[in-house]
Protein backbone atom coordinates (compact mmCIF):
# COMPACT_ATOMS: atom_id res chain seq x y z
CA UNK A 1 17.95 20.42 -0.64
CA UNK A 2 16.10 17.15 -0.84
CA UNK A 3 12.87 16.79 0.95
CA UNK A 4 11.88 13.43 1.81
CA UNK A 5 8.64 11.90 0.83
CA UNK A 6 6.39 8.86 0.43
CA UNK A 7 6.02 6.65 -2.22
CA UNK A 8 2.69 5.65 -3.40
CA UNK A 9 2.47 1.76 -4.21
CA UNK A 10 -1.09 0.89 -5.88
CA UNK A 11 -1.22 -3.04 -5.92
CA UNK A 12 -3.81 -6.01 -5.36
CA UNK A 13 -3.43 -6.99 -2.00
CA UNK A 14 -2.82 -4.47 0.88
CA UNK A 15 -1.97 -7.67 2.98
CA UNK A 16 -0.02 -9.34 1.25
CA UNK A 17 2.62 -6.86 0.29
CA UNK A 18 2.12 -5.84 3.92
CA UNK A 19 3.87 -9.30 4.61
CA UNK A 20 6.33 -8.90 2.24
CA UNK A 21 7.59 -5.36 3.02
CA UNK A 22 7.07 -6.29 6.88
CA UNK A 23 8.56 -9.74 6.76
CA UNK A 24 11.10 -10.08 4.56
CA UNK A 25 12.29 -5.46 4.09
CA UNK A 26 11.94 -5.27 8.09
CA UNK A 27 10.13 -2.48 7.19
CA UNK A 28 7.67 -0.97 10.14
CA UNK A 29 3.84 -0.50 10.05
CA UNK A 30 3.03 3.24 11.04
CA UNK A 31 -0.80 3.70 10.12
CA UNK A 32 -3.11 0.82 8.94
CA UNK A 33 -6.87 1.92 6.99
CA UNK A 34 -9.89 -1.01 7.40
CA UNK A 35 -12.36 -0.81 5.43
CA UNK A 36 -15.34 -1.36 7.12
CA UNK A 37 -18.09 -1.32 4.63
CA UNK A 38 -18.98 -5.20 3.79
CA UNK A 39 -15.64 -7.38 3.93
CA UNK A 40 -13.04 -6.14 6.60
CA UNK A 41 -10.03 -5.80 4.89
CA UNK A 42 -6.88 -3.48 5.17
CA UNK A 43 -7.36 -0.82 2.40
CA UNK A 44 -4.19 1.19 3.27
CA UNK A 45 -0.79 0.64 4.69
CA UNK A 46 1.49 3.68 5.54
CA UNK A 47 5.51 1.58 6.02
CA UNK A 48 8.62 3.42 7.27
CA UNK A 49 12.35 2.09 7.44
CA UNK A 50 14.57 4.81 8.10
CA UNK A 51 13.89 7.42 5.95
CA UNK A 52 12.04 5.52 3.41
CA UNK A 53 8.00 5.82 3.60
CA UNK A 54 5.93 3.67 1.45
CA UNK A 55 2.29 3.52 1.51
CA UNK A 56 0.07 0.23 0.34
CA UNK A 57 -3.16 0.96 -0.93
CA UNK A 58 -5.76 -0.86 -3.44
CA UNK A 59 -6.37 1.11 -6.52
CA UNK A 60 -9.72 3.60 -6.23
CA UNK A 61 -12.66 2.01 -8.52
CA UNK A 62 -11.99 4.41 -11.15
CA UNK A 63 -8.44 2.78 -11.56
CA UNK A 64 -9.60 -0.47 -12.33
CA UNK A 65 -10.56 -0.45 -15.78
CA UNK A 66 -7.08 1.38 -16.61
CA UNK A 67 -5.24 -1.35 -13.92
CA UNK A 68 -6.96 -4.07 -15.90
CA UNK A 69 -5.30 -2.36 -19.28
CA UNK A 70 -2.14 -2.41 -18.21
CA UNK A 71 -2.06 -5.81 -16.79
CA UNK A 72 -3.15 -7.37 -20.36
């Protein structure tokens, strides 16, 4: 039996692959994260289209050095 779940998606911009997923997928926002500490930004994005859950969120700062790796 298969059990549905949600994909993890680590990328640069919460916002803007908000707007992509949103804008061009039709996808639907279900639960949005702001960080509040210094810049306001959206740190977190849970999406849903059907049966299909995605969430957005900006790599943790122990990520970034192996982020930055892969990248190069």
């Amino acid at each position: 039996m298969f059990k549905s779940g949600k994909t993890v998606l680590v990328v640069d911009s919460v916002e803007a692959a908000l707007r992509y997923y949103t804008e061009k997928l039709a996808f639907d926002v279900s639960d949005l994260v702001v960080d509040q500490e210094g810049e306001r930004y959206i740190c977190r994005a849970e999406l849903r289209k059907g049966k299909c859950y995605i969430i957005l969120r900006v790599p943790e700062v122990e990520e970034l050095a192996e982020f930055n790796m892969v990248k190069h």
